[in-house]
Structures are given as C-alpha cells and as structure tokens.
Protein backbone atom coordinates (compact mmCIF):
# COMPACT_ATOMS: atom_id res chain seq x y z
CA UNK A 1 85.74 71.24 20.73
CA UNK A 2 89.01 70.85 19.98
CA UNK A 3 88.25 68.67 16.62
CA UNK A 4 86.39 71.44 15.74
CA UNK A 5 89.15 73.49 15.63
CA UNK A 6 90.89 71.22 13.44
CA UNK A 7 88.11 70.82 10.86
CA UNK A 8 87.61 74.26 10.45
CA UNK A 9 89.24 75.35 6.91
CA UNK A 10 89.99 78.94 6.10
CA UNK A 11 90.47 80.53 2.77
CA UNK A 12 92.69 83.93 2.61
CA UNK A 13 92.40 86.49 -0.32
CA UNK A 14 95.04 88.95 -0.16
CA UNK A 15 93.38 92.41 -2.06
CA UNK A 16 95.66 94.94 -3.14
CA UNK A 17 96.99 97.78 -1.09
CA UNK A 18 94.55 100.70 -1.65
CA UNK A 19 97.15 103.10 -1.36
CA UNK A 20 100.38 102.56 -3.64
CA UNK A 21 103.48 104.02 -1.57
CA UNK A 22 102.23 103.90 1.82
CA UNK A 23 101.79 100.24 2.50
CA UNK A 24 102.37 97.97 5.83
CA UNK A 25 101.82 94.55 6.52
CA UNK A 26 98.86 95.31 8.79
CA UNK A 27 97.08 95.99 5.23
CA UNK A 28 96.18 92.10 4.61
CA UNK A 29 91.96 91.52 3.92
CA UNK A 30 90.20 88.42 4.64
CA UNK A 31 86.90 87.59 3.05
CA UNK A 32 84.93 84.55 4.76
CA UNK A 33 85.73 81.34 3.67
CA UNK A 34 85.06 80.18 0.02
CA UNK A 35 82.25 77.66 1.10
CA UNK A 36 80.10 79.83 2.03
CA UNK A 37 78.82 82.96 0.43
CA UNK A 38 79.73 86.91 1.06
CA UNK A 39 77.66 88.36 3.55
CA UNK A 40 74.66 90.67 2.36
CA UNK A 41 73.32 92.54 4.87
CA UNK A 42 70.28 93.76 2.26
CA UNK A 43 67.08 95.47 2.62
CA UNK A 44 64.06 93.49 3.83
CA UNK A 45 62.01 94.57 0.68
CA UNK A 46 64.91 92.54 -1.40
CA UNK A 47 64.88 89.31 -0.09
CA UNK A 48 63.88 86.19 -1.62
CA UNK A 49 60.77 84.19 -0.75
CA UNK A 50 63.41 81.78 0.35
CA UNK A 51 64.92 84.15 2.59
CA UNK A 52 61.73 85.35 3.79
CA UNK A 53 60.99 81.63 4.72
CA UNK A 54 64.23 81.46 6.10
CA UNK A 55 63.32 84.32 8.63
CA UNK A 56 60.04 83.11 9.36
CA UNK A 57 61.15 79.52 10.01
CA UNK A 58 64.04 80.98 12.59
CA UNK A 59 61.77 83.56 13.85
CA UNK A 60 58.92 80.38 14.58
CA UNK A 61 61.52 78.27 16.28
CA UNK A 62 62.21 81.15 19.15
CA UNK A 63 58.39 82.18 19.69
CA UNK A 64 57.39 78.19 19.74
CA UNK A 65 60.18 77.81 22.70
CA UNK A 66 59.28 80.70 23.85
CA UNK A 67 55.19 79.76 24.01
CA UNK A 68 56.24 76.64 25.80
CA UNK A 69 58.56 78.62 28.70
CA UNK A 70 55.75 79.48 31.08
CA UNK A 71 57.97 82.08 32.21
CA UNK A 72 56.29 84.90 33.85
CA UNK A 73 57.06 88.42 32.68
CA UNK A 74 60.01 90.03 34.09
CA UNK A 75 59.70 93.22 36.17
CA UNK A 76 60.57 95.58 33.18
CA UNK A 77 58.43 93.62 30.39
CA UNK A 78 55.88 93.83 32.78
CA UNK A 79 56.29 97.74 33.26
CA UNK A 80 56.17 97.57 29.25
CA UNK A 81 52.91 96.23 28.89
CA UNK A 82 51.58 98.01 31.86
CA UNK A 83 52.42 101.59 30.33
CA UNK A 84 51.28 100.34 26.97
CA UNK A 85 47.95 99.31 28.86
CA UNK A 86 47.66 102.23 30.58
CA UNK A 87 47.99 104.70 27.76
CA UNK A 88 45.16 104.72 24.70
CA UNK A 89 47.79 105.83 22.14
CA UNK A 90 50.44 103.45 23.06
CA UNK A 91 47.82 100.70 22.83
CA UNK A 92 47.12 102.00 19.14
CA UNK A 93 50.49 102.39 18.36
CA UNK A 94 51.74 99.03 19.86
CA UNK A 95 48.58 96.81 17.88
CA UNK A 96 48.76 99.17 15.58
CA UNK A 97 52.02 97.98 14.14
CA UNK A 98 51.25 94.75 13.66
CA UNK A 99 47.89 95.54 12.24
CA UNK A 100 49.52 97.57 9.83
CA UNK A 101 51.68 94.74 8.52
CA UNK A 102 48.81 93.24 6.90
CA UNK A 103 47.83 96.09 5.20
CA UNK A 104 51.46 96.70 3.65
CA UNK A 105 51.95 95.79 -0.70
CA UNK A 106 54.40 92.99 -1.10
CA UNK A 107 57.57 93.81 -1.97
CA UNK A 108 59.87 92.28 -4.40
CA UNK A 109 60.52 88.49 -4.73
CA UNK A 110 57.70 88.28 -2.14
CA UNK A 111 55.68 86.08 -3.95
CA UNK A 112 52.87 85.13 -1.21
CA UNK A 113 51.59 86.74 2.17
CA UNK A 114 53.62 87.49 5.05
CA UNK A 115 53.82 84.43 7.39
CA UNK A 116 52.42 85.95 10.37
CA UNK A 117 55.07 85.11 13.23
CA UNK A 118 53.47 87.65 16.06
CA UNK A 119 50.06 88.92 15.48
CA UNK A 120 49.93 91.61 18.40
CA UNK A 121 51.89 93.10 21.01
CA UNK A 122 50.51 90.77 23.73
CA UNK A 123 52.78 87.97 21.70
CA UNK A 124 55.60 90.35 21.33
CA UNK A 125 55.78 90.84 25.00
CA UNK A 126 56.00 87.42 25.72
CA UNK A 127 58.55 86.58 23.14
CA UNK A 128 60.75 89.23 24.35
CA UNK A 129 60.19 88.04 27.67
CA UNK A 130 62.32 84.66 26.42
CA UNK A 131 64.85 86.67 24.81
CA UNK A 132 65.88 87.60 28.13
CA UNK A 133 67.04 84.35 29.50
CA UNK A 134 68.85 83.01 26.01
CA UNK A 135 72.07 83.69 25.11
CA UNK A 136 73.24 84.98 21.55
CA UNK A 137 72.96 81.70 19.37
CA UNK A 138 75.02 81.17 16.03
CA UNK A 139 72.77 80.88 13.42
CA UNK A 140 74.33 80.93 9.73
CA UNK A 141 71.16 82.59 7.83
CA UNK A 142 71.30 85.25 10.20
CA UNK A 143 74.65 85.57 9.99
CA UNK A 144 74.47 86.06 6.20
CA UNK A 145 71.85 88.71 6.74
CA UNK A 146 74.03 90.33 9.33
CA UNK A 147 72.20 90.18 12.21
CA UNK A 148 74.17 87.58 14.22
CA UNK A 149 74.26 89.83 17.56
CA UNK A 150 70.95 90.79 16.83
CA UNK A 151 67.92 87.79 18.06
CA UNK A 152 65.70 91.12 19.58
CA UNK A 153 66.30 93.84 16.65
CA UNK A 154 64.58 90.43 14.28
CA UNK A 155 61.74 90.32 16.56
CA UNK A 156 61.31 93.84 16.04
CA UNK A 157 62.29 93.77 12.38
CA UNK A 158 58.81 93.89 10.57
CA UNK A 159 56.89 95.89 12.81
CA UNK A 160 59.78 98.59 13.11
CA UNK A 161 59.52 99.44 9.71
CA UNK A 162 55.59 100.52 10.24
CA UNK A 163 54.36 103.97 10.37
CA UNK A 164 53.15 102.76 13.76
CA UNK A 165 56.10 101.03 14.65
CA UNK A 166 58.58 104.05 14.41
CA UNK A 167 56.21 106.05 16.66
CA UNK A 168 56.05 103.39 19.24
CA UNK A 169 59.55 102.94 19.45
CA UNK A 170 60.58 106.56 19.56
CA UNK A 171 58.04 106.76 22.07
CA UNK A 172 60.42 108.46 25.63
CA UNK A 173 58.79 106.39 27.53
CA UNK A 174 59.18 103.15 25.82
CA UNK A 175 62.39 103.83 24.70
CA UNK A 176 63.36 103.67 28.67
CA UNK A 177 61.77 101.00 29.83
CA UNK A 178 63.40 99.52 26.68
CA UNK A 179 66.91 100.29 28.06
CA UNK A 180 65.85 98.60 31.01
CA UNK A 181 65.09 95.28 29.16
CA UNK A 182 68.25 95.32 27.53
CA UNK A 183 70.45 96.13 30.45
CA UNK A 184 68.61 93.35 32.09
CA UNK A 185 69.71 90.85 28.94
CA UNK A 186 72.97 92.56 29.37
CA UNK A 187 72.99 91.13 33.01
CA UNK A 188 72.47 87.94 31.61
CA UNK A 189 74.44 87.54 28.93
CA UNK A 190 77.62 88.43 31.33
CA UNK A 191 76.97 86.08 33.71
CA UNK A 192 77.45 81.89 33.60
CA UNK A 193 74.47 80.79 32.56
CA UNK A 194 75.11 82.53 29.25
CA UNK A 195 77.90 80.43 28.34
CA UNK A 196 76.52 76.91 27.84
CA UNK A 197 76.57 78.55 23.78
CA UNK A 198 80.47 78.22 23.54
CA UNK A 199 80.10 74.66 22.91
CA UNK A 200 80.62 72.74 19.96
CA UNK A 201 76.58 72.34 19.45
CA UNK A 202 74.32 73.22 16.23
CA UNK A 203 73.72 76.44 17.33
CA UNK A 204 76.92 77.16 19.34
CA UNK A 205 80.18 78.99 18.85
CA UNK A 206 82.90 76.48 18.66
CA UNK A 207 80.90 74.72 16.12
CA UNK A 208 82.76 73.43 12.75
CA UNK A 209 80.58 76.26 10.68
CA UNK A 210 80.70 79.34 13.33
CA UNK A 211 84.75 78.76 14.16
CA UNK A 212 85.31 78.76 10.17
CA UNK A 213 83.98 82.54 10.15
CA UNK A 214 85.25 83.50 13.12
CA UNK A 215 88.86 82.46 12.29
CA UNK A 216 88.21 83.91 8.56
CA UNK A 217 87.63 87.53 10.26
CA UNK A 218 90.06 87.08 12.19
CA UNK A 219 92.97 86.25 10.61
CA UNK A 220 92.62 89.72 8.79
CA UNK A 221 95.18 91.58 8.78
CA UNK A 222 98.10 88.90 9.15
CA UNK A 223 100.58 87.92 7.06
CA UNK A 224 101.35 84.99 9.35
CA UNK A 225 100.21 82.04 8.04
CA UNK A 226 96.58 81.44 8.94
CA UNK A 227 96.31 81.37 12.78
CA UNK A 228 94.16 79.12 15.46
CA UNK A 229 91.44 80.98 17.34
CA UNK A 230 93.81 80.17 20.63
CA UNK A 231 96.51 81.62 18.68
CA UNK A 232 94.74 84.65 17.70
CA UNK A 233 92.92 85.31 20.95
CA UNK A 234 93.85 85.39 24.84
CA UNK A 235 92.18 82.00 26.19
CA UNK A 236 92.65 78.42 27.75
CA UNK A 237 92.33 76.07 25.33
CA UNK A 238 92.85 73.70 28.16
CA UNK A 239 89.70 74.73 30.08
CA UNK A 240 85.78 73.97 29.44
CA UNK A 241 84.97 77.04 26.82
CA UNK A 242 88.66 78.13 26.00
CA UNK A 243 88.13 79.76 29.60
CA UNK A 244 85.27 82.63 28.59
CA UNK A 245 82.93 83.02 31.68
CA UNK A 246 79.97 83.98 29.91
CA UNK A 247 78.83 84.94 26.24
CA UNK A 248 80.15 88.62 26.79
CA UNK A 249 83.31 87.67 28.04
CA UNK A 250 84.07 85.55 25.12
CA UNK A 251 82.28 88.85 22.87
CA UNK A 252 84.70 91.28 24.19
CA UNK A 253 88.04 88.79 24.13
CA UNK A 254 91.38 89.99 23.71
CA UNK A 255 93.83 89.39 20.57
CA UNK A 256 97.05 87.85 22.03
CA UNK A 257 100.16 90.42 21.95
CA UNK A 258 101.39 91.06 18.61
CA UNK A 259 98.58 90.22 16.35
CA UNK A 260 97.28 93.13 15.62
CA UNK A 261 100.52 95.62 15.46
CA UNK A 262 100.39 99.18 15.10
CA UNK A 263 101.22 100.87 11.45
CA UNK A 264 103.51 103.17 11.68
CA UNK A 265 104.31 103.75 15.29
CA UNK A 266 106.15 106.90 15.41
CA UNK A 267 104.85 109.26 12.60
CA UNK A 268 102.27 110.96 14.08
CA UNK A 269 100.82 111.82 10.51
CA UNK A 270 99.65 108.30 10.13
CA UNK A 271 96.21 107.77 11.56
CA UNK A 272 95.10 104.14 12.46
CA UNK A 273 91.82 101.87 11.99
CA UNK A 274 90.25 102.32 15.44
CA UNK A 275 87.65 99.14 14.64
CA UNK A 276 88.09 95.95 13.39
CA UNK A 277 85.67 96.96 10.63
CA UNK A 278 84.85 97.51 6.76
CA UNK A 279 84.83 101.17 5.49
CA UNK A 280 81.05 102.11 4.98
CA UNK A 281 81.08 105.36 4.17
CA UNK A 282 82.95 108.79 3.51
CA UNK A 283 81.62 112.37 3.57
CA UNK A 284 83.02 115.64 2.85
CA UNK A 285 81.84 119.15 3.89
CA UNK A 286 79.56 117.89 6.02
CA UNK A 287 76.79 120.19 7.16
CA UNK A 288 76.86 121.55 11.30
CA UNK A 289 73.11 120.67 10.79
CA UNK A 290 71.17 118.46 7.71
CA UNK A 291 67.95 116.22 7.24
CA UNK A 292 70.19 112.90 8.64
CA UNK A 293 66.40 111.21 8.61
CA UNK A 294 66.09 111.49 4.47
CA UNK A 295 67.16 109.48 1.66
CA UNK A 296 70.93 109.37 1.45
CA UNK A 297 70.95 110.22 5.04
CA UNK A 298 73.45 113.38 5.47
CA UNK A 299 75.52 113.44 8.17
CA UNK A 300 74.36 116.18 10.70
CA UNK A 301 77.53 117.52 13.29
CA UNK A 302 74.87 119.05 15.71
CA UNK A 303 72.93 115.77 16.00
CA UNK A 304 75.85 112.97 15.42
CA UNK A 305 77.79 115.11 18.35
CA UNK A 306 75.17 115.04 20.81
CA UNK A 307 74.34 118.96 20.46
CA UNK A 308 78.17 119.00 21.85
CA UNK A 309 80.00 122.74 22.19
CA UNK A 310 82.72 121.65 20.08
CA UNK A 311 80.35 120.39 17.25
CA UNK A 312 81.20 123.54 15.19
CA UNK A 313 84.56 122.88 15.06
CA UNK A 314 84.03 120.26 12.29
CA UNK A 315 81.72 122.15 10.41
CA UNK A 316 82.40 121.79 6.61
CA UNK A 317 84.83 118.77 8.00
CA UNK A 318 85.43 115.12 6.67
CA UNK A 319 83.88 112.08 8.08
CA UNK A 320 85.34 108.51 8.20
CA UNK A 321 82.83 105.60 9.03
CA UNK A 322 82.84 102.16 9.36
CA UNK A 323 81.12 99.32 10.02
CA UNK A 324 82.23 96.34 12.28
CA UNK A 325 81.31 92.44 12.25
CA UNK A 326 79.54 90.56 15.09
CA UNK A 327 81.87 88.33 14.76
CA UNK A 328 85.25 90.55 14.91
CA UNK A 329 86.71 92.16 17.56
CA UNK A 330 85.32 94.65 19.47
CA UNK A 331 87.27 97.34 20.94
CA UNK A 332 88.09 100.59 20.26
CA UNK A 333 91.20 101.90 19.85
CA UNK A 334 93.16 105.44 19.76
CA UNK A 335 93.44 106.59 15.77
CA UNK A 336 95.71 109.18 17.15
CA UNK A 337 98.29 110.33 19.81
CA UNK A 338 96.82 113.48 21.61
CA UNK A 339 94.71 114.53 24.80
CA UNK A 340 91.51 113.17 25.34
CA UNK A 341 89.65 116.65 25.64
CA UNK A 342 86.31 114.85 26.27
CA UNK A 343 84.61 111.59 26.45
CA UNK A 344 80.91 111.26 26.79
CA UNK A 345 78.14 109.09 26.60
CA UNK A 346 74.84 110.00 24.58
CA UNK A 347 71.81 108.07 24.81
CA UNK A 348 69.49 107.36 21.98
CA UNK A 349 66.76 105.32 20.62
CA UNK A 350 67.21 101.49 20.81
CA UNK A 351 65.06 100.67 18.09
CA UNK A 352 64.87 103.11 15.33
CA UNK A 353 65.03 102.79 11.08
CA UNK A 354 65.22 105.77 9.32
CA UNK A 355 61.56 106.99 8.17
CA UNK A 356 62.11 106.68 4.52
CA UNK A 357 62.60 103.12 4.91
CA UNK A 358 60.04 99.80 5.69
CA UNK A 359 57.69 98.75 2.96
CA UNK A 360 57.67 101.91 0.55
CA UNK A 361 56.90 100.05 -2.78
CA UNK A 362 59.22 103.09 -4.69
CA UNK A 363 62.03 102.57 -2.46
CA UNK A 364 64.43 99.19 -2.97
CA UNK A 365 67.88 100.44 -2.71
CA UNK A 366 70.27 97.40 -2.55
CA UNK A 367 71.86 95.46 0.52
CA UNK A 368 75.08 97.73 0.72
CA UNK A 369 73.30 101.23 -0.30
CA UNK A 370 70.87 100.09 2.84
CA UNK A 371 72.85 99.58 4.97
CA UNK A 372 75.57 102.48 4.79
CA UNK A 373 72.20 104.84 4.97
CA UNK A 374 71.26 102.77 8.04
CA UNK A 375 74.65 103.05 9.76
CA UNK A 376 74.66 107.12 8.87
CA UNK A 377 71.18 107.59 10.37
CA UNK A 378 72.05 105.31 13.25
CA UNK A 379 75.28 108.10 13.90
CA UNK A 380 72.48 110.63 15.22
CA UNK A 381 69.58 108.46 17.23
CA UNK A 382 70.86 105.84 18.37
CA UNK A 383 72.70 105.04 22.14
CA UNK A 384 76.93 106.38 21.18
CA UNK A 385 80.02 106.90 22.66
CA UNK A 386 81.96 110.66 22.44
CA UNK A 387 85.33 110.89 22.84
CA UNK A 388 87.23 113.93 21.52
CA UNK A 389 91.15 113.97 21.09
CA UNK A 390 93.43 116.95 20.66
CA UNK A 391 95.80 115.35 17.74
CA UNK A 392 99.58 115.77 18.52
CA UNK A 393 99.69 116.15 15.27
CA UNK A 394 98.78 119.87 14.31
CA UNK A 395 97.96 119.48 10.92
CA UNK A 396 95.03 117.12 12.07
CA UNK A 397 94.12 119.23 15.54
CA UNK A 398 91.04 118.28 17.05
CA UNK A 399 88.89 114.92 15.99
CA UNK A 400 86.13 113.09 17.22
CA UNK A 401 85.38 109.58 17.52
CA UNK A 402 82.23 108.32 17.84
CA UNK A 403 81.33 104.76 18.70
CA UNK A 404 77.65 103.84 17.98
CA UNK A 405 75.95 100.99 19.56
CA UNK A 406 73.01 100.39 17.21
CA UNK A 407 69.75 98.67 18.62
CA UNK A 408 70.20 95.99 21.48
CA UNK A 409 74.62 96.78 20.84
CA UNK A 410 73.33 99.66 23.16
CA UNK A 411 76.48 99.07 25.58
CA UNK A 412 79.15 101.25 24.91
CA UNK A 413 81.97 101.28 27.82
CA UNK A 414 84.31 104.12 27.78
CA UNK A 415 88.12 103.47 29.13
CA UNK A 416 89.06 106.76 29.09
CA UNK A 417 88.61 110.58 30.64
CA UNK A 418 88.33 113.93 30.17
CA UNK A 419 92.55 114.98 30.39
CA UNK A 420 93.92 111.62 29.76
CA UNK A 421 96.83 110.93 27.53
CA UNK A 422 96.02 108.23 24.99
CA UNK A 423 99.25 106.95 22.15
CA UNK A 424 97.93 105.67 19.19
CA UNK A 425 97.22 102.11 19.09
CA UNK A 426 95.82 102.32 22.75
CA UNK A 427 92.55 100.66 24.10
CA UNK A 428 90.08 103.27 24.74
CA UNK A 429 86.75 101.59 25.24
CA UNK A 430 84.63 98.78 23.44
CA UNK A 431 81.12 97.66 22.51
CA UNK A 432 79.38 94.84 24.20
CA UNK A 433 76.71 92.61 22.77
CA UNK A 434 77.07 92.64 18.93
CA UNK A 435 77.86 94.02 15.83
CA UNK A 436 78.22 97.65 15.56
CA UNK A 437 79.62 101.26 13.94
CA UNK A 438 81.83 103.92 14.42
CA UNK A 439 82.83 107.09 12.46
CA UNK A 440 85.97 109.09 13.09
CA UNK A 441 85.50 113.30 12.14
CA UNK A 442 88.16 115.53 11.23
CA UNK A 443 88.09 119.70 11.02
CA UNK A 444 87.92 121.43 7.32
CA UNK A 445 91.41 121.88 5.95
CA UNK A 446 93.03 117.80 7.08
CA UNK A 447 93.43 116.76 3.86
CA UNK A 448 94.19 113.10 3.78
CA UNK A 449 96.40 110.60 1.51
CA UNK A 450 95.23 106.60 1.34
CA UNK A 451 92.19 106.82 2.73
CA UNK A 452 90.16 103.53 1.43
CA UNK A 453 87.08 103.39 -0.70
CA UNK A 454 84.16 102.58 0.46
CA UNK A 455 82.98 101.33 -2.94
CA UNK A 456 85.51 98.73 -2.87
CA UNK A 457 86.30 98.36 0.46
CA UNK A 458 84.09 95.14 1.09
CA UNK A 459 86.76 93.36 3.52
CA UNK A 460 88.03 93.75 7.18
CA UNK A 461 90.76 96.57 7.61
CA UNK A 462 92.74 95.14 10.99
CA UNK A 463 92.63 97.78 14.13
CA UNK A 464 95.50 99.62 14.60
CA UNK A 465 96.39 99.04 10.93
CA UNK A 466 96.86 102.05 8.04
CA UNK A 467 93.84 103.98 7.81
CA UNK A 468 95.66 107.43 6.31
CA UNK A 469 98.20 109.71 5.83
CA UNK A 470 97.50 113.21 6.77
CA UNK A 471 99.45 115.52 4.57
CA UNK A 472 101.52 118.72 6.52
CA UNK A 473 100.77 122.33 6.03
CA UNK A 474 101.84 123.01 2.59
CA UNK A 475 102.84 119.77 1.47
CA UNK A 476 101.98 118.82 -2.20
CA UNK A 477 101.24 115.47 -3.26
C-alpha cells in the first residue's frame, strides 16, 4: 500500500478567484488528474455504445457473482418479494418494468439492442440480495459516470427510468421495505468485513488509480504543496488499512487539523462552503410551492422543507446548491454563526428520477443540464436532513440547510439540536455511504457579493472556504 502512495501522481490547476476583492487562500480548485478524463456524470440516453457496453460488462460481472453466491434471501429481500407476490399490481409493476425496457426506442449513440442484464424482478431480487454482503468497490468507469457510491442505484438504473419503474418505486410500501434493505447494507458496510476493499487490489481503494483521484479531490483547496492522503486525513499509516475499521469509517474520515481552515473567521458577513462540493445550481425568487417534478425542475419551499412552518419565511428567497463527490469529504459544516432553531430529519423516496426523464426520444439534455435537474428534484423526494439557523448576522436572519442523501446515500446523521449554538466552520452532521447534495436557502432581501457560478464552477470549492459576502442594510456595491 504504501508504494501505492508513492506512485500516485497528482496534477493541480489553480482557476481564478471568482470573486475579484474578496479572495482567501481556501479558494484553490483541483480538477482530477491530467491522465484521466473530467468526470461526466451524463444522461443515460447520451452515452456511447461503448459506454453502454461498459455498463453492461460491469453490471454482468456483479449478477454472474452474484448467480454463483447461493445465498439465500435476506429477511427484508424476502419481505420484498413476498409483498410484490402478494399484491397483483405490484407484480405488474415490478415485471412490468423490465418488460417495458424492451419496448423502449433507442436512444442516441445506441446503435444495437439493450444487452439484457436482468430480465425480471425474480433476478433483481437476487442480485440485490448480493449487494448486501459487498462492500463499495472502486471501479474507474463508474467513477467517470459518477456513480462510484452507487453499485444498487446501477442495478436500478434502467428499469427506474420506466413508466412502471417510477410507480414501483414510489410505491409506500416498497419504498419501506426498501429502507430496510439499505439500513441492512448500511449495517454492513460499517462493520469489518467491509473493509477487506481498502487494499491495494484492482478494485480497491488504496489502489495506484483510486488514490490518484482521491488525493486530486482532496488536495482542493490548499495552497500547500500537494499533500499525502495520511497528510490530508486523520489515519495510521502504520496499521493494516491506514487504521479505517470498515468501508464507512474510512467514507466518513476526518481531514487532519488545519487543512481545511475557515475563510474569514470573524466577519460574520462571510458565509462558508458547508460541503466539500461543486456549485450545481442557483435560484432566485423561488416559489413557496412549484411543479419541482417538470423540466427544469423549480425549486418548491413547501416540498424541499418538508411541509416545515417556517417554509414561508423563504418565500421569494435565494437558493444555493451543490453537489458533492463520492470521493470527497463528507461532512457538513456550519455556513454561519447563529442558533440552531431546528434540525430535522425528512424521509423520502430511495429510488426516484424525475418523471420527465428515462427514455423520452425528445428529451436529451446533456450530462451537466441532467444532472443539476436531478439534484433539484432530488431536494423534494428524496430521504434529507433540516437544520435551520438563526444567522448572527441580521442582514442574513434565518437560513436553512438542507442535506440530501440521494438513493442508497439515504443516511444522513445530524450532530446537532434544536437550541444549540453552532460558530461557523463547526461540524454539524454528515452523509454516510456515497456521493451526495446539499442546498443552503436564504430569506428575500440577503443580497449576496461572490457567490460562484454554476456555469463555470466545474471544480471542488474546499468546506469552510469563501462561499459569499452578504452585503449590510444599505450598503452599495
């Protein structure tokens, strides 16, 4: 492990400061490294027959293992299948969606028939049983795709996208016996046997190709020169695994003390990157109530909030969201100094794409128009974190963070309660399991200087680094 450390080469490109007078060292971008090529998370009805034969071949190498298990269902696939068996329309729905998949037009640069991976739910059942005793591998096609923390949401992938699918899987019932199957992988994937993937293997961690991303995201935000991964994060370089305990403890890993410092510690008008993450998307005057499930996906207060009390408060208000890595770090962070005035969690829908999307033959929007739709519809279905903060700051008042753990990234641990005090810069929660979202919303009136764009925004901003300056009551710019 430790020559793999050494091998791994990291290239740094330094992008200008967004915002001309208010810079900070906490400001520096990263892409990955040169060698390999910038992350597209794109839309399924844009990829290449080679990356469609990429999927499949991945996709074949799981269900073949998995054929060849003999595992017996666990308790809660088993429940699955029995309510799916027990119920007429959950039986049509279920077959439905993979009958359906044969019947959809080719899309673009699909040049033959879709390799058929699962052909009914029977198969599905049984390949999700094996996703429940396997650790998240690296694998650098999915990676590219961005679904490294997500082996069950490509399972899923095709038949989601089905008019059948996105009835099944909004289905109440299914969608808790799903949350049972994932908190069941989420039992695994903290304990020992989960950690036999921070290795120095193929399809392992600490492997020359995995370490050279993960040290490329995060050196972000450093004007050091470019740091180790024991440098970077708390762990034993001494010890089998750098120390980690299982694949979630080495997912939710601490930076060391000082990598990361905070912008602008004592001026409260500064507001700070809660996420590790790339800025997806920004919205003004956004609606107490909109259509979040159409085409350009409009933010919706009432639904994003959780049908909250204090969801009128930011009617006609600004939202901030972002999108974060699986392979970045993963918790959450105070943007402000205030009182925590409540923190909540919602639950959601594990597996849901917005309707609009799937196989529609008039519909190809590109990889980064996908998936900033995909991250605002997620913002009102899917399984999210609530915590609301009473801004020291007057001219900012009360916000709203909300931390969205999209499909099996359905673990969202709060650190904080209702009356705490929280400085900005503190840890107030984090995700667990992969890859995720979070938006930050702000009343009408907070008008903002610095604030990135999205449009160009397609590298890392480091937590607790510059986000924006809020400007004072009557200030001109």
């Amino acid at each position: 492990m430790r020559r793999a450390l050494k091998k791994a080469k990291i290239s740094r490109i330094q992008h200008p400061h967004d915002s001309g007078t208010w810079t900070t060292s906490t400001e520096m971008r990263v892409r990955p490294a040169a060698a390999f090529p910038w992350r597209d998370p794109g839309r399924f009805a844009r990829w290449t027959q080679g990356e469609h034969d990429e999927y499949d071949s991945w996709l074949d190498e799981y269900i073949a293992e998995a054929e060849n298990s003999s595992q017996t269902l666990h308790p809660a696939v088993n429940e699955l299948q029995d309510r799916i068996c027990s119920s007429t329309r959950l039986t049509q729905l279920a077959q439905g969606m993979y009958d359906e998949l044969a019947l959809r037009p080719l899309p673009p640069n699909k040049k033959v028939p879709f390799h058929v991976n699962i052909t009914d739910y029977q198969h599905m059942l049984r390949s999700l049983n094996y996703f429940l005793t396997v650790p998240i591998l690296w694998n650098s096609y999915r990676y590219l795709i961005g679904w490294t923390s997500c082996p069950i949401l490509s399972l899923f992938w095709r038949p989601l996208h089905t008019t059948c699918g996105f009835a099944f899987f909004q289905d109440p019932e299914v969608n808790i016996i799903m949350k049972k199957i994932l908190d069941k992988w989420g039992e695994y994937l903290r304990s020992p046997e989960s950690a036999w993937c921070l290795d120095d293997g193929p399809r392992c961690w600490f492997n020359p190709e995995a370490l050279t991303h993960l040290l490329s995201e995060a050196n972000a935000g450093n004007d050091l020169p470019i740091q180790s991964f024991e440098e970077i994060y708390i762990c034993d370089p001494s010890k089998p695994r750098y120390g980690f305990t299982s694949w979630d403890n080495f997912f939710t890993r601490h930076f060391r003390k000082g990598v990361r410092p905070l912008a602008y510690p004592d001026d409260n008008s500064v507001i700070v990157h809660a996420c590790e993450s790339t800025p997806r998307r920004i919205q003004l005057n956004v609606q107490e109530s909109d259509k979040f499930w159409t085409k350009g996906t409009p933010y919706s207060l009432t639904d994003m909030l959780g049908h909250d009390s204090l969801s009128s408060h930011f009617r006609s208000g600004t939202v901030y969201q972002a999108y974060l890595s699986a392979l970045s770090y993963h918790r959450w962070h105070a943007p402000v100094s205030g009182r925590v005035v409540r923190a909540t969690l919602i639950q959601g829908f594990y597996f849901s794409e917005p309707p609009y999307d799937g196989f529609n033959p008039g519909y190809y929007p590109n990889g980064e128009e996908k998936l900033t739709w995909d991250n605002a519809y997620q913002t009102a279905v899917a399984t999210r974190a609530l915590i609301f903060i009473e801004a020291d700051n007057r001219d900012i008042g009360l916000m709203a963070a909300l931390f969205v753990g999209m499909t099996e990234v359905s673990t969202c641990e709060i650190a904080v309660k209702d009356g705490d005090r929280v400085r900005k810069g503190d840890e107030i929660g984090s995700f667990h399991c992969g890859g995720s979202t979070y938006c930050l919303i702000f009343r009408e009136g907070v008008d903002f200087l610095g604030l990135p764009d999205p449009a160009r925004a397609n590298h890392i901003y480091p937590v607790r680094g510059f986000l924006a300056r809020v400007k004072s009551t009557g200030e001109v710019q």
